[in-house]
Protein backbone atom coordinates (compact mmCIF):
# COMPACT_ATOMS: atom_id res chain seq x y z
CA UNK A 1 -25.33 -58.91 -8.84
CA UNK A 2 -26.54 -61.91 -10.53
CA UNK A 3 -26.20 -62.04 -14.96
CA UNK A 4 -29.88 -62.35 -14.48
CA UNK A 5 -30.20 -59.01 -11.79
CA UNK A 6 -28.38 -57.34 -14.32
CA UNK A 7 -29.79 -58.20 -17.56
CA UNK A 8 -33.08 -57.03 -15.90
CA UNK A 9 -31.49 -53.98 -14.95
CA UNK A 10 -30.27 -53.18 -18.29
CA UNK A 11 -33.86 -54.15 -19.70
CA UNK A 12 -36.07 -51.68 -17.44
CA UNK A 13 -33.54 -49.29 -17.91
CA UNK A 14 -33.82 -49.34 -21.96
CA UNK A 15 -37.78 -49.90 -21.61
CA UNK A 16 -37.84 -46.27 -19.34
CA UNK A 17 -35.97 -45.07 -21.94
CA UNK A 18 -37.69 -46.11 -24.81
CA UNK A 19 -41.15 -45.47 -23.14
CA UNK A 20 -40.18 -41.68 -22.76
CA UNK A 21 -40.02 -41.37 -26.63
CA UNK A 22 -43.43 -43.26 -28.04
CA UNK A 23 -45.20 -41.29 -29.64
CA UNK A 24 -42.67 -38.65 -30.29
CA UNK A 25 -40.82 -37.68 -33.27
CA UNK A 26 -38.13 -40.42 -34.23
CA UNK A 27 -35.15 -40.12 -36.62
CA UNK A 28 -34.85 -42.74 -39.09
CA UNK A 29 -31.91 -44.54 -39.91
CA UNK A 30 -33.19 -46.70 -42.60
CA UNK A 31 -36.41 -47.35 -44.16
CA UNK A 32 -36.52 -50.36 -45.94
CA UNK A 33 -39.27 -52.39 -47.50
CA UNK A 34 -41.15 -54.05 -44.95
CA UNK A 35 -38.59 -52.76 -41.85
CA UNK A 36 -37.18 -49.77 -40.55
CA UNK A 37 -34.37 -48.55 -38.36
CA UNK A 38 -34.52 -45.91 -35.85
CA UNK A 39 -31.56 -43.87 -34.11
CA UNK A 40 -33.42 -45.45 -30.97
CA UNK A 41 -32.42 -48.63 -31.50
CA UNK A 42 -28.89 -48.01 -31.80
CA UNK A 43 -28.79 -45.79 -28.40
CA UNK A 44 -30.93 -48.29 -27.01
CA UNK A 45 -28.82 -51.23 -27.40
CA UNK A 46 -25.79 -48.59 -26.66
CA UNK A 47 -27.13 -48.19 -22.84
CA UNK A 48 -28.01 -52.06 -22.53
CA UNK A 49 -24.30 -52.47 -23.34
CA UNK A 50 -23.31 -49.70 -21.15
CA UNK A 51 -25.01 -51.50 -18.64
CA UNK A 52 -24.00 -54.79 -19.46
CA UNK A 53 -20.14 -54.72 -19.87
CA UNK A 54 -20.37 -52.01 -16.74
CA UNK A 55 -20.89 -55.40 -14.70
CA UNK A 56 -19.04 -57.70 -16.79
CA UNK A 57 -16.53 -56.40 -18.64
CA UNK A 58 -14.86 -59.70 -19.97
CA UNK A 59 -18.05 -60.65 -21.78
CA UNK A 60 -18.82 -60.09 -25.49
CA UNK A 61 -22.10 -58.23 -26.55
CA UNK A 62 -23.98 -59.37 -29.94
CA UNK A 63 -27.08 -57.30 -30.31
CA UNK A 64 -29.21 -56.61 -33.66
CA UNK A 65 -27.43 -52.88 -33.79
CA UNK A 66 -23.66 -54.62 -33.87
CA UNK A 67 -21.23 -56.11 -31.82
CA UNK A 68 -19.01 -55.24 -28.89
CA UNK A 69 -17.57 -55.91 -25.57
CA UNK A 70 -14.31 -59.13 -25.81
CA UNK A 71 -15.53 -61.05 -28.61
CA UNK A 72 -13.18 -63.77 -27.74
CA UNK A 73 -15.42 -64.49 -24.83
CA UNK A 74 -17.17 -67.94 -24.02
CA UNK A 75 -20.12 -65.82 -22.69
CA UNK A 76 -21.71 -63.72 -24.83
CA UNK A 77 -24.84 -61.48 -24.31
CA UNK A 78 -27.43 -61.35 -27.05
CA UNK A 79 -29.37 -58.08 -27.30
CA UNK A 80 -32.57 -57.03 -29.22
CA UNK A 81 -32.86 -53.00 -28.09
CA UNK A 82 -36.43 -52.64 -29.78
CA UNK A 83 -37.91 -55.81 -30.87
CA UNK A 84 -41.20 -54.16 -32.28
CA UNK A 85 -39.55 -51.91 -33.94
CA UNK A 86 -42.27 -50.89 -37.12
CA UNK A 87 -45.00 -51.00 -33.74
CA UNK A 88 -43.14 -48.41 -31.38
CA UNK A 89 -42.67 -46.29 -35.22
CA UNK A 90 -46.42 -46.37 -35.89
CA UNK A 91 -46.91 -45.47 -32.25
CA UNK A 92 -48.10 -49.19 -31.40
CA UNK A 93 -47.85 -50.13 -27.70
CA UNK A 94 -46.54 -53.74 -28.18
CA UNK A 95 -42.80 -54.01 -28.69
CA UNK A 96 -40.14 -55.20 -25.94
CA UNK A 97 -36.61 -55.47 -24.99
CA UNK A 98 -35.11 -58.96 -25.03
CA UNK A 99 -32.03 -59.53 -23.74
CA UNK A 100 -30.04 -63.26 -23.10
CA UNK A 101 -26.82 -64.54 -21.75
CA UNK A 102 -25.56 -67.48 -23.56
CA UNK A 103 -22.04 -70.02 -22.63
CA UNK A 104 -21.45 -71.71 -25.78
CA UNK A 105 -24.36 -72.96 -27.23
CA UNK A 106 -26.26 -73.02 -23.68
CA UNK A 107 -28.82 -69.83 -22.83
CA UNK A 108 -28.20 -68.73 -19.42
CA UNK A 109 -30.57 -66.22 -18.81
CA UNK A 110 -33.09 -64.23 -20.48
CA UNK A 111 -35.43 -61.31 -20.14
CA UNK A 112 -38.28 -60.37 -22.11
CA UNK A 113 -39.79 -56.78 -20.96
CA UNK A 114 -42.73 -54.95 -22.36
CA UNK A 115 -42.20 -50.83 -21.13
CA UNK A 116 -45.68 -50.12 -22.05
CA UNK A 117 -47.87 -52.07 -19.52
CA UNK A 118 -44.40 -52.99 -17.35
CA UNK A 119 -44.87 -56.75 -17.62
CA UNK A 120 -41.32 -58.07 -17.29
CA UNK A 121 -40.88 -62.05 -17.92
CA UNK A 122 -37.37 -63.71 -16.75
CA UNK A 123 -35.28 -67.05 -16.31
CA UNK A 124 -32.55 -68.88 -15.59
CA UNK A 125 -31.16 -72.24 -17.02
CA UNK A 126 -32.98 -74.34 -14.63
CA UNK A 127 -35.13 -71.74 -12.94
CA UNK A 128 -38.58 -71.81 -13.59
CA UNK A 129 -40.38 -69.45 -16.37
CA UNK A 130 -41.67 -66.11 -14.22
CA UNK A 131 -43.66 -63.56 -15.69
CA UNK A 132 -43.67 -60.36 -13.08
CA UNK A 133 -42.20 -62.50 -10.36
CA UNK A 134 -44.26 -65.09 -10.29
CA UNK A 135 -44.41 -68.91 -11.85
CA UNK A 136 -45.54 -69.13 -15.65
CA UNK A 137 -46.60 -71.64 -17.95
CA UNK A 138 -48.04 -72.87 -21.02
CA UNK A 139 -51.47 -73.49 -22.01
CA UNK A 140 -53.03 -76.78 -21.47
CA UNK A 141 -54.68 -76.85 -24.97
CA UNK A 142 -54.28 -79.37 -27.09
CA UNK A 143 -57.08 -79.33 -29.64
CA UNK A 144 -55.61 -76.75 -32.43
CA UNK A 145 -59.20 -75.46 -32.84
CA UNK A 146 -59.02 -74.09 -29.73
CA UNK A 147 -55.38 -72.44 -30.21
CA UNK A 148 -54.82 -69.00 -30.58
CA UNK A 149 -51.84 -68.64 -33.11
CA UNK A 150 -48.56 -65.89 -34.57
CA UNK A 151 -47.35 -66.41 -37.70
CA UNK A 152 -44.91 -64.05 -38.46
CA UNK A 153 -44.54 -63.61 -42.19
CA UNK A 154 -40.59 -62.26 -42.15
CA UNK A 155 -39.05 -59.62 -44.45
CA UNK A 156 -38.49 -61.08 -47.54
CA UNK A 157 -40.07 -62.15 -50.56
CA UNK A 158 -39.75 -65.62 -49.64
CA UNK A 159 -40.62 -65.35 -46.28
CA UNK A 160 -43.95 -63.20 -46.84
CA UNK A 161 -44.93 -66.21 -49.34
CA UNK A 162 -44.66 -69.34 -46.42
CA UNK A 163 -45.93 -67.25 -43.80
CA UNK A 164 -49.37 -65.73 -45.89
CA UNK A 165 -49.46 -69.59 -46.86
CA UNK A 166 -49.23 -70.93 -43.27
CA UNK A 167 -51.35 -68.22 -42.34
CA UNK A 168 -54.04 -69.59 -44.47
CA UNK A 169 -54.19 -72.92 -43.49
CA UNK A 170 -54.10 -72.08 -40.44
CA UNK A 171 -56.70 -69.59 -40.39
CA UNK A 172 -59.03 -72.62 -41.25
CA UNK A 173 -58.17 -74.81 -38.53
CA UNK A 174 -57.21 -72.17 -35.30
CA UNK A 175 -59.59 -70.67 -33.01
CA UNK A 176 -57.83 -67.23 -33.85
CA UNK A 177 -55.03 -65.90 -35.87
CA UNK A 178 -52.62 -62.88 -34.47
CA UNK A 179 -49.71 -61.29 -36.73
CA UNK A 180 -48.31 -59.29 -33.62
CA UNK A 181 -44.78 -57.91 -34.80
CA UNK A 182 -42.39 -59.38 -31.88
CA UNK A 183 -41.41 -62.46 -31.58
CA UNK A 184 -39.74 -61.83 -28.36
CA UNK A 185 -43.46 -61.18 -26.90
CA UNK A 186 -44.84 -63.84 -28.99
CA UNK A 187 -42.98 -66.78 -27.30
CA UNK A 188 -43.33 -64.54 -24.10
CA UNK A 189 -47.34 -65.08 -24.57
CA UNK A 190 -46.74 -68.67 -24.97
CA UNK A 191 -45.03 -69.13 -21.73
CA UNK A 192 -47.93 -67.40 -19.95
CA UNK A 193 -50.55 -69.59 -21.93
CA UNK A 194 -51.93 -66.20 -23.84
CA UNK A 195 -51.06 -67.87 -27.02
CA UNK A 196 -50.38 -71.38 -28.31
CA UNK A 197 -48.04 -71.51 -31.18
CA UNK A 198 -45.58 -69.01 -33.13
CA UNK A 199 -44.27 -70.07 -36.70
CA UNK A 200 -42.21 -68.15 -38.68
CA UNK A 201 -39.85 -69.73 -41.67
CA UNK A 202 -37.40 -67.22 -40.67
CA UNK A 203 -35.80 -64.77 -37.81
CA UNK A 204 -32.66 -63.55 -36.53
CA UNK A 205 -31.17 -65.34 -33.17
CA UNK A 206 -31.41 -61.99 -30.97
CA UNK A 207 -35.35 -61.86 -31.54
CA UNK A 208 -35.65 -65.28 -29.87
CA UNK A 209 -32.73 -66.36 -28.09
CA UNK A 210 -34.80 -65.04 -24.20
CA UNK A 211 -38.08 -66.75 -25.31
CA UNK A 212 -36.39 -70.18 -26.14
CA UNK A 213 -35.10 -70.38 -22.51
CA UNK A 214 -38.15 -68.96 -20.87
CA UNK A 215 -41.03 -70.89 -23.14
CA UNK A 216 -38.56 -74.35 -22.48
CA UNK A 217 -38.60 -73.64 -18.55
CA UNK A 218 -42.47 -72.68 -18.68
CA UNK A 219 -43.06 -76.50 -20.36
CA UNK A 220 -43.37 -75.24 -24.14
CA UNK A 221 -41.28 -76.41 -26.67
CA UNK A 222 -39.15 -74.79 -29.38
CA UNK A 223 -37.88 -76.34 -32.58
CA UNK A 224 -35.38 -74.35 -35.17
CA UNK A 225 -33.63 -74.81 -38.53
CA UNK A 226 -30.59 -72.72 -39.36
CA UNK A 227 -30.70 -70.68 -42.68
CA UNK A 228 -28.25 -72.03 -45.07
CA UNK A 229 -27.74 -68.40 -46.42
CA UNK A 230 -28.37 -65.78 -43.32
CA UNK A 231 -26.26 -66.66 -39.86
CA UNK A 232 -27.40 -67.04 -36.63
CA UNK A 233 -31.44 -67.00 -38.52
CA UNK A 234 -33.63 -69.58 -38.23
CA UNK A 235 -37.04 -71.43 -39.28
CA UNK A 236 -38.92 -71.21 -36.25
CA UNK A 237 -41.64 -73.14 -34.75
CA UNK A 238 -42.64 -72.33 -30.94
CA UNK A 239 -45.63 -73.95 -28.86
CA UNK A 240 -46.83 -75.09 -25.80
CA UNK A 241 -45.69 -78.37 -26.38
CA UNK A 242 -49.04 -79.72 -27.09
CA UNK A 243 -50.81 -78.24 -30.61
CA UNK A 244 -50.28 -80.36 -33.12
CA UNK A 245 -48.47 -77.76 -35.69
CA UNK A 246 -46.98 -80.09 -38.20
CA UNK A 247 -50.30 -79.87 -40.45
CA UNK A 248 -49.75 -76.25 -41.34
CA UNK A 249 -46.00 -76.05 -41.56
């Protein structure tokens, strides 16, 4: 099988899984301020690596819930078991698993699947952006007061302060404002021209590292700034390559 078979293998696997217990009871690991973390996630991310290092077991694993697999590896596979997580808790239906292979610094593959309506988007480096099997791609707007907009707002006290502050100036020049609570879908609905934009000033590689790849082969564009004080997290703004942004950064 293919990285990409398998990645998608591991992903429907995980969404079955995770599908069986919405709506059910959940065990919390940690409740924080403006997150939580369930058992789920770590026996989520337990089977993608199951699945994962089943196939390839030279490769190293990197996923929100720890680390595993050869970590001396040149390819690594980067993991988010839940992204959603405070959705699938509340009994939301929009959360996903995103899962992506990267060599280096180069994304190989990626796959972004939502369990609760079975949309599954993947890609390879080269490969064209497919959502369900089929070609995707970004919007044709270009007029931002026709865009449809995510601003995620992050975790922090910092990061709550940009994003409510983005999230008003944009507000004022957008068609329509979403806070959605996965980024991982969010650059997912860019690809398919649902949305237009995603901003967030900051958010962890595994949330994103699928979407870059797939909104970059659906003709969107994605432009990051490492944190200086959190690794592998970023300042993020996604589009389709043709919304002027830069006025409400």
């Amino acid at each position: 099988m293919t990285y990409l078979e398998v990645a998608e293998q591991a992903a429907r696997q995980a969404g079955a899984f995770l599908k069986e217990h919405f709506g059910k009871p959940l065990d919390v690991d940690e409740a924080l301020a403006h997150d939580i973390k369930l058992a789920l996630d770590r026996e989520s991310q337990d089977l993608i690596f199951r699945i994962l290092t089943d196939a390839f077991p030279d490769h190293a694993l990197y996923g929100e819930e720890g680390i595993g697999g050869n970590t001396g590896s040149e390819y690594q596979w980067i993991v988010d078991p839940i992204d959603g997580t405070v959705n699938f808790f509340y009994g939301i239906p929009h959360y996903c698993v995103s899962i992506a292979l990267r060599k280096g610094e180069d994304i190989l593959c990626g796959v972004i699947y939502d369990p609760s309506i079975d949309e599954i988007w993947t890609v390879e480096k080269g490969g064209p952006a497919l959502h369900n099997g089929q070609p995707c791609f970004v919007s044709d707007r270009k007029d931002i007061g026709e865009a449809a907009l995510f601003i995620g707002c992050g975790k922090d006290g910092d990061a709550l302060k940009t994003g409510l502050a983005r999230f008003g100036r944009a507000s004022q020049k957008a068609r329509k404002m979403r806070m959605m609570g996965s980024a991982a879908l969010g650059m997912a609905y860019i690809a398919c021209g649902r949305l237009d934009g995603y901003i967030e000033s900051r958010i962890s590689l595994w949330d994103i590292a699928a979407g870059m790849l797939l909104l970059e082969a659906a003709g969107g564009k994605t432009q990051l700034e490492p944190s200086p004080h959190h690794p592998d997290s970023y300042a993020i703004v996604a589009s389709n390559g043709k919304i002027p942004l830069e006025e409400i950064i």
